[in-house]
Each structure stands twice: as structure tokens, then as C-alpha cells.
N, C-alpha and C. Protein backbone atom coordinates (compact mmCIF):
# COMPACT_ATOMS: atom_id res chain seq x y z
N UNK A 1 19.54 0.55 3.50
CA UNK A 1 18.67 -0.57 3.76
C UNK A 1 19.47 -1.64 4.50
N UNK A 2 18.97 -2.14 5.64
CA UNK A 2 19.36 -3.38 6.45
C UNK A 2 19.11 -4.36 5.80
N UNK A 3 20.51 -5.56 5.57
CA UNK A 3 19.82 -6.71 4.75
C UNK A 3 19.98 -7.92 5.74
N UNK A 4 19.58 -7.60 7.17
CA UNK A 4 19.14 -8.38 8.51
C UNK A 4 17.64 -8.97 8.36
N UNK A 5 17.73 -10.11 7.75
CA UNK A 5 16.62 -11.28 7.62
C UNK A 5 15.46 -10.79 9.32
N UNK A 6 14.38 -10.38 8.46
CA UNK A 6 13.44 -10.55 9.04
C UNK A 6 13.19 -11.62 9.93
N UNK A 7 12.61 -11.62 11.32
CA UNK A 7 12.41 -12.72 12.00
C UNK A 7 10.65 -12.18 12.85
N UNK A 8 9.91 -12.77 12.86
CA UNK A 8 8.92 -12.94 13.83
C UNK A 8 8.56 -12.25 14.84
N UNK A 9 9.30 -13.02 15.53
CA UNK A 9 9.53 -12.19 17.67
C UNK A 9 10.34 -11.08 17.08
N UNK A 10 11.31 -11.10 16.33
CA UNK A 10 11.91 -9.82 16.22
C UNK A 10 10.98 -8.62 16.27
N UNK A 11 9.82 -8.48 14.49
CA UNK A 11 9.11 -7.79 13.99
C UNK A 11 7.93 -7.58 15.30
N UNK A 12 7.67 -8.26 15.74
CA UNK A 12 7.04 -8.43 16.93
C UNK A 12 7.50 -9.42 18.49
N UNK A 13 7.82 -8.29 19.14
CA UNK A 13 8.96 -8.27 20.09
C UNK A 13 7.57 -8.68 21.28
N UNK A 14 6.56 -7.91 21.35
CA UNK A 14 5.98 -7.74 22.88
C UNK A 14 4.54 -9.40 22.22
N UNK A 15 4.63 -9.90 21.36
CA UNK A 15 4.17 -11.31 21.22
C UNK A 15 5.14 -12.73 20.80
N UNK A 16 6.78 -12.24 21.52
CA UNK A 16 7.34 -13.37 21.04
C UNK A 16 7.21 -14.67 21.93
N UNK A 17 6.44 -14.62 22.82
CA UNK A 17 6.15 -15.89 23.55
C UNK A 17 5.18 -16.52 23.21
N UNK A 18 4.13 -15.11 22.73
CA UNK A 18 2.71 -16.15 22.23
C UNK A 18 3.03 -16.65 20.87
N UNK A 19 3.64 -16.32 20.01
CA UNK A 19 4.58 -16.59 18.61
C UNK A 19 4.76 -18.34 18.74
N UNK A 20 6.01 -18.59 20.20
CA UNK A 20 5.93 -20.12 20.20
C UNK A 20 4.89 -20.70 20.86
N UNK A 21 4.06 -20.21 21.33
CA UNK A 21 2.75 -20.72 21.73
C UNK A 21 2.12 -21.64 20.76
N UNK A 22 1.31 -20.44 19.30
CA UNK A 22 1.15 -20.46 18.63
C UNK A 22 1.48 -21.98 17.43
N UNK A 23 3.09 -21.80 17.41
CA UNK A 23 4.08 -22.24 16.34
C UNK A 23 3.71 -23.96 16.55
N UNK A 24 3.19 -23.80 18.34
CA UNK A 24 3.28 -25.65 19.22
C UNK A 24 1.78 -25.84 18.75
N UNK A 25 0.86 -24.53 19.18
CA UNK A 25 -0.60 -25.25 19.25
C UNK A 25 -1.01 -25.02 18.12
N UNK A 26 -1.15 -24.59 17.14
CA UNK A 26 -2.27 -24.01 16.17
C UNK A 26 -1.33 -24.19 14.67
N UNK A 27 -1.68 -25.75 14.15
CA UNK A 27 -1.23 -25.81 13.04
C UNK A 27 -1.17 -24.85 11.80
N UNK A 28 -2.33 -24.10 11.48
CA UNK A 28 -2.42 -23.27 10.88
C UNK A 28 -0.96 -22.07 10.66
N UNK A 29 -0.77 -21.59 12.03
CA UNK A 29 -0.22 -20.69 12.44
C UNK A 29 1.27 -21.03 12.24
N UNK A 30 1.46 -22.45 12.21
CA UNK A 30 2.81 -22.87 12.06
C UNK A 30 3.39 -23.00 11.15
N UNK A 31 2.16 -23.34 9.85
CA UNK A 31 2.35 -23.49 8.43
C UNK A 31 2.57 -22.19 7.63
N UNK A 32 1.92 -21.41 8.34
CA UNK A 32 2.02 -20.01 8.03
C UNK A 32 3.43 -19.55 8.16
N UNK A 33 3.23 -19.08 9.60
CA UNK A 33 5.20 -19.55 10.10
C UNK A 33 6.10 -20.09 9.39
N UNK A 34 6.12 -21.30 9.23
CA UNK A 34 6.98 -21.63 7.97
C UNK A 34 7.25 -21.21 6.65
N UNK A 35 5.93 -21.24 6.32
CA UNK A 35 5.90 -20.40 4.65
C UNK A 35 7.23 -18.90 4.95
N UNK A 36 6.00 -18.27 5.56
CA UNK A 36 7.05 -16.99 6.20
C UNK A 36 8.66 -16.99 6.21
N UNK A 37 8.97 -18.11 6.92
CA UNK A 37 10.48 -17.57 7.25
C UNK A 37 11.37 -18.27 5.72
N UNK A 38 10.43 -18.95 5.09
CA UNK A 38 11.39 -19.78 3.61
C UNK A 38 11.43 -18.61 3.21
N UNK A 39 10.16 -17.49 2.50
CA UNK A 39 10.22 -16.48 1.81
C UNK A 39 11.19 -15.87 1.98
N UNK A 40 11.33 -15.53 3.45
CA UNK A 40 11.90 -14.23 4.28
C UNK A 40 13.13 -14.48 3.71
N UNK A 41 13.96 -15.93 4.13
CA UNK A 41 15.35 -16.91 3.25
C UNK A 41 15.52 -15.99 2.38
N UNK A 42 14.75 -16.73 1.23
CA UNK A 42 14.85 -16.25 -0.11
C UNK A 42 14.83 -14.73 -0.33
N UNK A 43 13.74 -13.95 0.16
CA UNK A 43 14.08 -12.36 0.25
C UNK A 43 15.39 -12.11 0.52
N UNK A 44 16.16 -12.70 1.39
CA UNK A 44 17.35 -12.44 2.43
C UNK A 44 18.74 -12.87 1.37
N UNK A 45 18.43 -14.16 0.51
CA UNK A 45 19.86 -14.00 -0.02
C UNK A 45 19.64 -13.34 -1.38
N UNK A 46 18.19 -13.06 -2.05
CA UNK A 46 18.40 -12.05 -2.99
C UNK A 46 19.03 -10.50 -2.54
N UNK A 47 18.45 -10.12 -1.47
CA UNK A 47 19.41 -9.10 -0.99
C UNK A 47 20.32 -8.30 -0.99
N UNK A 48 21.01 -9.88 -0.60
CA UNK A 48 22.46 -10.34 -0.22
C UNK A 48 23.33 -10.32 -1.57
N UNK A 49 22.91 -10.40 -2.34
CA UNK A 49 23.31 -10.96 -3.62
C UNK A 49 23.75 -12.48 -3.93
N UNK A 50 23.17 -13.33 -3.30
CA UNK A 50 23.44 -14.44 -3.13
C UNK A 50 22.64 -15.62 -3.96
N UNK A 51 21.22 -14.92 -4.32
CA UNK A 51 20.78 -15.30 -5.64
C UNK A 51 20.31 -14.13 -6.10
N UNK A 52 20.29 -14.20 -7.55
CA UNK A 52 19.97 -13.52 -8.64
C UNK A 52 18.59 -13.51 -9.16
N UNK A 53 18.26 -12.65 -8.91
CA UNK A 53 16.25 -13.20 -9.26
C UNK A 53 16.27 -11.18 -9.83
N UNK A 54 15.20 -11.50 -10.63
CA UNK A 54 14.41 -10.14 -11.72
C UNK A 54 13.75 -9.28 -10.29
N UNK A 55 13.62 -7.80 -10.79
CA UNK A 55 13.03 -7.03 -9.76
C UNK A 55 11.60 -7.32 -9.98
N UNK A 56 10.89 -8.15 -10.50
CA UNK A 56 9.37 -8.18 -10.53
C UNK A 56 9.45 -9.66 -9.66
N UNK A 57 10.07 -10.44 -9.38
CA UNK A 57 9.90 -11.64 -9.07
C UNK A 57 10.66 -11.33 -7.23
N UNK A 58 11.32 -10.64 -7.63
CA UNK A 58 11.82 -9.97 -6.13
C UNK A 58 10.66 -9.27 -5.41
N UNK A 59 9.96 -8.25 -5.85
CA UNK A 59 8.52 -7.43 -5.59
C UNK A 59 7.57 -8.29 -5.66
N UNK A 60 7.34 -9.95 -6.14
CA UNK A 60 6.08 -10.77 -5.86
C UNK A 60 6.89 -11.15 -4.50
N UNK A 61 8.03 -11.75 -4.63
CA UNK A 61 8.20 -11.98 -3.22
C UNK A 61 7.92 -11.45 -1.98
N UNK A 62 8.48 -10.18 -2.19
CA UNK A 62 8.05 -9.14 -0.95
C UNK A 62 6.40 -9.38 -0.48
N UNK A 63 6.06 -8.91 -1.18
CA UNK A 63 4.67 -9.15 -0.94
C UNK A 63 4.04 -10.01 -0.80
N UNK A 64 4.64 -11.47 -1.01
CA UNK A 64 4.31 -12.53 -0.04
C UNK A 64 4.68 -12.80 1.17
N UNK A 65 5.82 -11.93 1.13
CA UNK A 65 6.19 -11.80 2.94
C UNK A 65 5.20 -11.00 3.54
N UNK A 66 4.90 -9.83 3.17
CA UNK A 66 4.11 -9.18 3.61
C UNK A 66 2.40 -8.91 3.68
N UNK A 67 2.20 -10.19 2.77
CA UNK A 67 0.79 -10.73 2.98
C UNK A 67 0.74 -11.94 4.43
N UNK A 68 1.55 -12.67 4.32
CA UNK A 68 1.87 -13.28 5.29
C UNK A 68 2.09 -13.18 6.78
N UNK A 69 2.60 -11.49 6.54
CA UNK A 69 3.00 -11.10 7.97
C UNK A 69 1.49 -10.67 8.53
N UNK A 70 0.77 -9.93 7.74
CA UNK A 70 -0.27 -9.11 7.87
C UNK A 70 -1.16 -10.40 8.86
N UNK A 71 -1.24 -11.88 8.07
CA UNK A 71 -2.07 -12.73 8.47
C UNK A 71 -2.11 -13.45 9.69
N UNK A 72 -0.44 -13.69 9.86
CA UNK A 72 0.36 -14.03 11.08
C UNK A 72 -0.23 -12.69 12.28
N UNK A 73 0.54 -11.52 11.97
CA UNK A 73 -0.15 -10.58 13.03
C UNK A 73 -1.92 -10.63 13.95
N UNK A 74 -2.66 -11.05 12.33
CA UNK A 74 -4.05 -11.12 12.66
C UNK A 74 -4.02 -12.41 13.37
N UNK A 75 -3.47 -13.68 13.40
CA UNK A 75 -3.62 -14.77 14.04
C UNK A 75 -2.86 -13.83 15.41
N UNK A 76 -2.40 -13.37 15.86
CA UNK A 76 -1.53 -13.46 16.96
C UNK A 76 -2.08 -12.57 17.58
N UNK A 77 -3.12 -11.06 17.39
CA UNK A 77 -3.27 -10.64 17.92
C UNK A 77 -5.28 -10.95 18.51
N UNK A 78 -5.65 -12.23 17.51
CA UNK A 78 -7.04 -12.12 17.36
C UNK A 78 -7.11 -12.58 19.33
N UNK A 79 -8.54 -12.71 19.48
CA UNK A 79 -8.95 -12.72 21.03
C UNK A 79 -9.20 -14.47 20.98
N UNK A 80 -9.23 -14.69 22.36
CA UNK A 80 -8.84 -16.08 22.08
C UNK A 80 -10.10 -16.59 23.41
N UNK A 81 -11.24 -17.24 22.89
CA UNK A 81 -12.14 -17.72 23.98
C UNK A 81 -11.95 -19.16 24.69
């Protein structure tokens, strides 16, 4: 397992421009964004071993990254009139 902190444009490479588009225009999307990358933090130095957290509180985490990402994706890929 890679313990290389998740990033955004990374996970999604071919929308990292609309990503800061996004991050400038659409508060929503930014707050989201944010939430995202604290988690991602925190996923990143439990990891690491850098904090100490229970495997059930580690597995709610995850899955707030990954509810998050799911939502972020849907903002980024929705059609835009």
C-alpha cells in the first residue's frame, strides 16, 4: 500500500484545471474541497503512523474520504448550462 496522500488533480488528472475552476467559483465545491483534503491529512498521518487512531475510526474516516470524493467527482463532472 502507497501511503502518498491523496490529492484531487492527482485522483483526477484529465479535470485538474476545472478542479481550480471550481475551488475559485462554486463555494460549495470548495467547502467540499476542503473538507476533503483535512480528512485525506488525517487519513495520511494515521497511515504514516503519525497518529494513532482505532481501525473503526480509521474505516469511518475512509469513507468520508470516499463519500466526498464520489460528490466532488459528481460536482466536476455534472454538465454545466
Amino acid at each position: 500500500m502507497s501511503h502518498v496522500p491523496h490529492d484531487l488533480a492527482r485522483d483526477f488528472p484529465d479535470y485538474a484545471e476545472r478542479i481550480s475552476e471550481l475551488k475559485a467559483s462554486d463555494k460549495r465545491f470548495a467547502h467540499l474541497a476542503e473538507r476533503y483534503h483535512d480528512i485525506n491529512r488525517e487519513v495520511h498521518r494515521v497511515e504514516t503512523s503519525l497518529q494513532p487512531m482505532d481501525s473503526l475510526a480509521e474505516t469511518d474516516l475512509r469513507k468520508q474520504r470516499a463519500l466526498l470524493k464520489d460528490e466532488l467527482y459528481a460536482l466536476l463532472t455534472r454538465e454545466t448550462t
